[in-house]
C-alpha atoms as a PDB file:
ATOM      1  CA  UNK A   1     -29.359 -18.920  69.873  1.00  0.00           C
ATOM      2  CA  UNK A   2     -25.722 -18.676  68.551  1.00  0.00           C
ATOM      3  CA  UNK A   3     -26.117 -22.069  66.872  1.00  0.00           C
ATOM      4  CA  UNK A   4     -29.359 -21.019  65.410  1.00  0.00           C
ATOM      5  CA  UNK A   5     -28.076 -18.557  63.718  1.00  0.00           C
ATOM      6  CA  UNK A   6     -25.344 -20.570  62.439  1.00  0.00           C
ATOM      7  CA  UNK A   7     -26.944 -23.061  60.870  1.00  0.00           C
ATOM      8  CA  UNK A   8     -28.956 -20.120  58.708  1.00  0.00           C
ATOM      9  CA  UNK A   9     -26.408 -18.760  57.937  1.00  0.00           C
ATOM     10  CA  UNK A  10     -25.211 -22.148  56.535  1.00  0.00           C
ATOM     11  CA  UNK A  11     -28.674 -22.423  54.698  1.00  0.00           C
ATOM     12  CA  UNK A  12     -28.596 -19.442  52.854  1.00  0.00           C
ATOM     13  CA  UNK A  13     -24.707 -19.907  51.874  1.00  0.00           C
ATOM     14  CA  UNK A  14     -26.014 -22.611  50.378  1.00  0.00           C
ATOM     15  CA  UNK A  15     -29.056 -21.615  48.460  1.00  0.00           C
ATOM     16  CA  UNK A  16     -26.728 -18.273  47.721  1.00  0.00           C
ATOM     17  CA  UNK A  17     -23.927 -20.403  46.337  1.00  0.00           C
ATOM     18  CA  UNK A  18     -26.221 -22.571  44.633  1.00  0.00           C
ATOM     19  CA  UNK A  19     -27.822 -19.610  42.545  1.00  0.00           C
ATOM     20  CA  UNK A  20     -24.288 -18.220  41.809  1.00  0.00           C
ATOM     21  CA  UNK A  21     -23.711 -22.016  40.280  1.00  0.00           C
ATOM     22  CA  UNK A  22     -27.000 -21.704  38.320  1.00  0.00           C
ATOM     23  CA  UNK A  23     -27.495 -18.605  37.107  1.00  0.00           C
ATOM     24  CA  UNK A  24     -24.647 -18.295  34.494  1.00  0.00           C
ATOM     25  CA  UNK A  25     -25.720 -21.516  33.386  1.00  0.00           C
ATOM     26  CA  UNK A  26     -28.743 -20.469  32.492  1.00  0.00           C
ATOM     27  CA  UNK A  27     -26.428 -17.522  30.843  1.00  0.00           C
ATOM     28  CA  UNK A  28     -24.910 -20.074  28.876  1.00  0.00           C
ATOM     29  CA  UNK A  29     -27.768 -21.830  27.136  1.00  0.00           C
ATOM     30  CA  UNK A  30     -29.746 -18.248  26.977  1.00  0.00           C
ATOM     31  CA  UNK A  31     -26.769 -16.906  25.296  1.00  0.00           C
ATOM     32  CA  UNK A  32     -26.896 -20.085  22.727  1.00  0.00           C
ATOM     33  CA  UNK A  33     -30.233 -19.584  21.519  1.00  0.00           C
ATOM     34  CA  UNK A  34     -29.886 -15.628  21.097  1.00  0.00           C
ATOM     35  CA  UNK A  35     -33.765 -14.281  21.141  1.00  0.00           C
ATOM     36  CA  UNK A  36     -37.306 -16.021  20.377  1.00  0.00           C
ATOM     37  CA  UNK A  37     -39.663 -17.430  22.828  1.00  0.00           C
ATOM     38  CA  UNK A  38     -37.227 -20.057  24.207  1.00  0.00           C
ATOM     39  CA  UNK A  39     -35.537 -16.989  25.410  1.00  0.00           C
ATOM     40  CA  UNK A  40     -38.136 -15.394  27.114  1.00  0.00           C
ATOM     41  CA  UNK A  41     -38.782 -18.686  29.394  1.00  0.00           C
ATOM     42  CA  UNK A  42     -34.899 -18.305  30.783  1.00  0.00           C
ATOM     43  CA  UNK A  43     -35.695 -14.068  31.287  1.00  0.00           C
ATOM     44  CA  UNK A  44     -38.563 -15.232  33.332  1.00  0.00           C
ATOM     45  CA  UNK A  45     -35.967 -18.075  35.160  1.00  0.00           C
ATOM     46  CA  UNK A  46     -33.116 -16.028  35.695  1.00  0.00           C
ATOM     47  CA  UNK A  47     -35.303 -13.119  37.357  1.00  0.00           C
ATOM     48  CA  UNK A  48     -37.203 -15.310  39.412  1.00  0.00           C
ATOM     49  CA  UNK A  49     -33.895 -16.889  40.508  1.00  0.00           C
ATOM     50  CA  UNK A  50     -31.699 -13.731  41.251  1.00  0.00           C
ATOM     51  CA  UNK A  51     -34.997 -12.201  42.846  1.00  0.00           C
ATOM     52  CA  UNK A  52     -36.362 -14.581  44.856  1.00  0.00           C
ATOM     53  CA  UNK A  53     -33.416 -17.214  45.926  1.00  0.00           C
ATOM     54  CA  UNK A  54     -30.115 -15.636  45.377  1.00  0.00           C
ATOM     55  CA  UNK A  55     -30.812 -12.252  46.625  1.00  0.00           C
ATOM     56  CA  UNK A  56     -32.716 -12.995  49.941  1.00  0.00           C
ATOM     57  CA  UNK A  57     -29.979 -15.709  50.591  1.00  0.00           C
ATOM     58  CA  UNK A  58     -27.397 -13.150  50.292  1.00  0.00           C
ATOM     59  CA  UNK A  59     -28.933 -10.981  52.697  1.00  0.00           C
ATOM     60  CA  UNK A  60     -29.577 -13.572  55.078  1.00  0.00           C
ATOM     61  CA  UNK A  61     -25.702 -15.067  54.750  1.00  0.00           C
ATOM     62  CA  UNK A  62     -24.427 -11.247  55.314  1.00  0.00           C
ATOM     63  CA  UNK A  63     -26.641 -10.645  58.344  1.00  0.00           C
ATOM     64  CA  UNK A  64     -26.428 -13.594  59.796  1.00  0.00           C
ATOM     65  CA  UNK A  65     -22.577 -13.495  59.481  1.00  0.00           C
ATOM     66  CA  UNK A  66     -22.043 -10.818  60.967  1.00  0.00           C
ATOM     67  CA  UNK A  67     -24.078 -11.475  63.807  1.00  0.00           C
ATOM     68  CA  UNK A  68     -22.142 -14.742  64.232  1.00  0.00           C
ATOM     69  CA  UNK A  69     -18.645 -12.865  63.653  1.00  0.00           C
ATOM     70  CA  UNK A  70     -19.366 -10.050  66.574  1.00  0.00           C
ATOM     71  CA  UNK A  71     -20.731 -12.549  68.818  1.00  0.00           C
ATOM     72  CA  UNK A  72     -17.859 -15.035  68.111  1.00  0.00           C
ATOM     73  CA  UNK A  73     -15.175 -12.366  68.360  1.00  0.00           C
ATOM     74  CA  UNK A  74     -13.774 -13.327  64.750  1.00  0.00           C
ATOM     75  CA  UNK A  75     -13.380  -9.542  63.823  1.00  0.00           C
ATOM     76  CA  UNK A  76      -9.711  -9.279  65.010  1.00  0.00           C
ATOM     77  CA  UNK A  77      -9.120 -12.520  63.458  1.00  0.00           C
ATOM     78  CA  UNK A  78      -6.507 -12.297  60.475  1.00  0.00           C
ATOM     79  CA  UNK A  79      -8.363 -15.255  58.867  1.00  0.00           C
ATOM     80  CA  UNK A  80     -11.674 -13.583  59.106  1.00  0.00           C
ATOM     81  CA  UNK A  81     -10.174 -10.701  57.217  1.00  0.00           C
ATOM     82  CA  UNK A  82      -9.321 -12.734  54.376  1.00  0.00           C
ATOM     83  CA  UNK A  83     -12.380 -14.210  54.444  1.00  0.00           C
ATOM     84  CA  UNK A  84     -14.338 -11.395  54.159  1.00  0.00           C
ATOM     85  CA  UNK A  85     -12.338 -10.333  51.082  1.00  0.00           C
ATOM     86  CA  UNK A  86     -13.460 -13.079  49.713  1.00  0.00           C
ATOM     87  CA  UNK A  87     -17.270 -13.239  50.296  1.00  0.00           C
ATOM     88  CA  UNK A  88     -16.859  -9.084  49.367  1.00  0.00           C
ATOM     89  CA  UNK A  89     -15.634 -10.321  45.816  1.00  0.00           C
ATOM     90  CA  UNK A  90     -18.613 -13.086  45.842  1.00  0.00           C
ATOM     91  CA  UNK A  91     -21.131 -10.287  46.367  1.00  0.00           C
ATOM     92  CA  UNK A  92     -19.043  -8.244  43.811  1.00  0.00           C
ATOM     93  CA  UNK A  93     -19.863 -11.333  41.274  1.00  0.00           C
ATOM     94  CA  UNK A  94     -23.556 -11.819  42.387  1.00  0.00           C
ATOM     95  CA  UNK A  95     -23.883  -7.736  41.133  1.00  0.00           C
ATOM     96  CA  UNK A  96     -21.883  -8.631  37.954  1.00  0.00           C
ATOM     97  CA  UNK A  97     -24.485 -11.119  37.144  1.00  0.00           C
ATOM     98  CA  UNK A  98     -27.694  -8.767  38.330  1.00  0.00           C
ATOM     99  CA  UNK A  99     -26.327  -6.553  35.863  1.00  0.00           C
ATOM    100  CA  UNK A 100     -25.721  -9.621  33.450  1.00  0.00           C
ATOM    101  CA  UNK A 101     -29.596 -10.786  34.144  1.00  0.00           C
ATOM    102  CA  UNK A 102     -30.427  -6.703  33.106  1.00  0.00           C
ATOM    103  CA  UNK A 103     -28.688  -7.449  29.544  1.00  0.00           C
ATOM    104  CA  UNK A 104     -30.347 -10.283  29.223  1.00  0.00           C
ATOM    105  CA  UNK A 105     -33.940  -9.094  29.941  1.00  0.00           C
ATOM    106  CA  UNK A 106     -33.074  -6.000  27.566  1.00  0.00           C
ATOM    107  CA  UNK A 107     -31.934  -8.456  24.971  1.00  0.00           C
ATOM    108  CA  UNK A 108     -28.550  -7.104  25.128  1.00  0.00           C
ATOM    109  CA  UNK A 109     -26.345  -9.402  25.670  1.00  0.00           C
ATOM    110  CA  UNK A 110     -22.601  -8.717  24.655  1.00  0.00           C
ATOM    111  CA  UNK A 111     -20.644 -12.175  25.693  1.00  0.00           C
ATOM    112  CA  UNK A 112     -20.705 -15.193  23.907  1.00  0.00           C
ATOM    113  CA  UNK A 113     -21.555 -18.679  26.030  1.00  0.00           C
ATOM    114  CA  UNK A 114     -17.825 -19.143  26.531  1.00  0.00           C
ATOM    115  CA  UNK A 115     -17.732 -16.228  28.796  1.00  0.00           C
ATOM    116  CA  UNK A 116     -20.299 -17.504  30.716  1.00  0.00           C
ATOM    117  CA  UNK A 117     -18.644 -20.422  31.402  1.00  0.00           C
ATOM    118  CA  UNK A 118     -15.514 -18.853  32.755  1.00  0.00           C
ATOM    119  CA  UNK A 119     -17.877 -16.446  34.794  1.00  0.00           C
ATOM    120  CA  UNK A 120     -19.584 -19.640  36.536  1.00  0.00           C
ATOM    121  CA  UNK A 121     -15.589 -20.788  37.669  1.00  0.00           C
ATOM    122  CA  UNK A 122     -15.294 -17.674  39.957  1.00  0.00           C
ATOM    123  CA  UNK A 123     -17.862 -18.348  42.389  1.00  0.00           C
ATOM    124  CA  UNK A 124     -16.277 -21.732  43.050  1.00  0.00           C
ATOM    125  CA  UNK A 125     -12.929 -20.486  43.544  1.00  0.00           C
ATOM    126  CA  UNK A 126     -13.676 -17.500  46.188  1.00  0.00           C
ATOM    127  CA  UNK A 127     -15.814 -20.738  47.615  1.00  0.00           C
ATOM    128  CA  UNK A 128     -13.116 -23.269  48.078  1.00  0.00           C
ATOM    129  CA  UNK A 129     -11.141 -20.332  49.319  1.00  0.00           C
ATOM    130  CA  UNK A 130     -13.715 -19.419  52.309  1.00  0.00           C
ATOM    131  CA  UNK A 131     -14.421 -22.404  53.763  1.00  0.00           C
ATOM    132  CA  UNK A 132     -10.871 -23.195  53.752  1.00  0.00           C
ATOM    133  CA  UNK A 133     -10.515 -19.902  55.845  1.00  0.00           C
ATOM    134  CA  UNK A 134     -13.304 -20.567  57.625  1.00  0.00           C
ATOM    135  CA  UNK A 135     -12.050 -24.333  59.098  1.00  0.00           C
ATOM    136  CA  UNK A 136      -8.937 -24.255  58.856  1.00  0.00           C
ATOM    137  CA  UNK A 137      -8.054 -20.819  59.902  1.00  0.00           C
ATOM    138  CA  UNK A 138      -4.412 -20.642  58.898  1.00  0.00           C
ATOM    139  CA  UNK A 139      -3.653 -17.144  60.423  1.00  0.00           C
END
């Protein structure tokens, strides 16, 4: 069952990560074209995505991981600690952009597309640093 899990837990850290790759993209070209009825076609893709992908995924990758970190004894691990910084500060930036995708649907957006763009780096960077945790486990 243990290797069940695991590989869900792998499929919904992907979907998750993909949405967090998406989603302030979409910020980026809805924050280019400002209001209109463009606009309403990325409200109605940015919910949909955050709703219906990103947010079951991210339940699924917390559950499952923690299933697979009790039953795989990882909890006293230092590297596991580190790692779970990291996917903390992931779920800290999938919240950023729920409340970004609120703005948005309010038409209040304060950032420019530039913002975006730097918002759509951190995802990456906690991701490089997980699964380098993750395989490598260097303490």
């Amino acid at each position: 069952m243990y290797a069940w899990i695991k590989a869900l837990h792998v499929i919904a850290i992907i979907s998750w990560m993909a949405g967090l790759l998406y989603l302030p993209r979409l910020f980026v070209y809805h924050a280019e074209i400002g209001k209109g009825p463009q606009a309403d076609t990325f409200k109605i893709m940015e919910r949909r995505l955050y709703r219906y992908i990103m947010t079951p995924a991210m339940l699924v990758a917390w559950i499952t991981g923690l299933y697979l970190a009790i039953e795989g004894g990882a909890l006293s691990s230092g590297w596991f600690h580190a790692k779970a910084t990291l996917v903390v500060l992931l779920t800290a930036a999938h919240i950023h952009d729920g409340v970004l995708l609120r703005r948005f649907a309010e038409d209040a957006n304060v950032h420019s597309p530039r913002y975006y763009r730097i918002v759509n780096e951190l995802p990456t960077l906690l991701m490089i640093g997980i699964v380098i945790l993750v395989i490598v486990k260097p303490f």
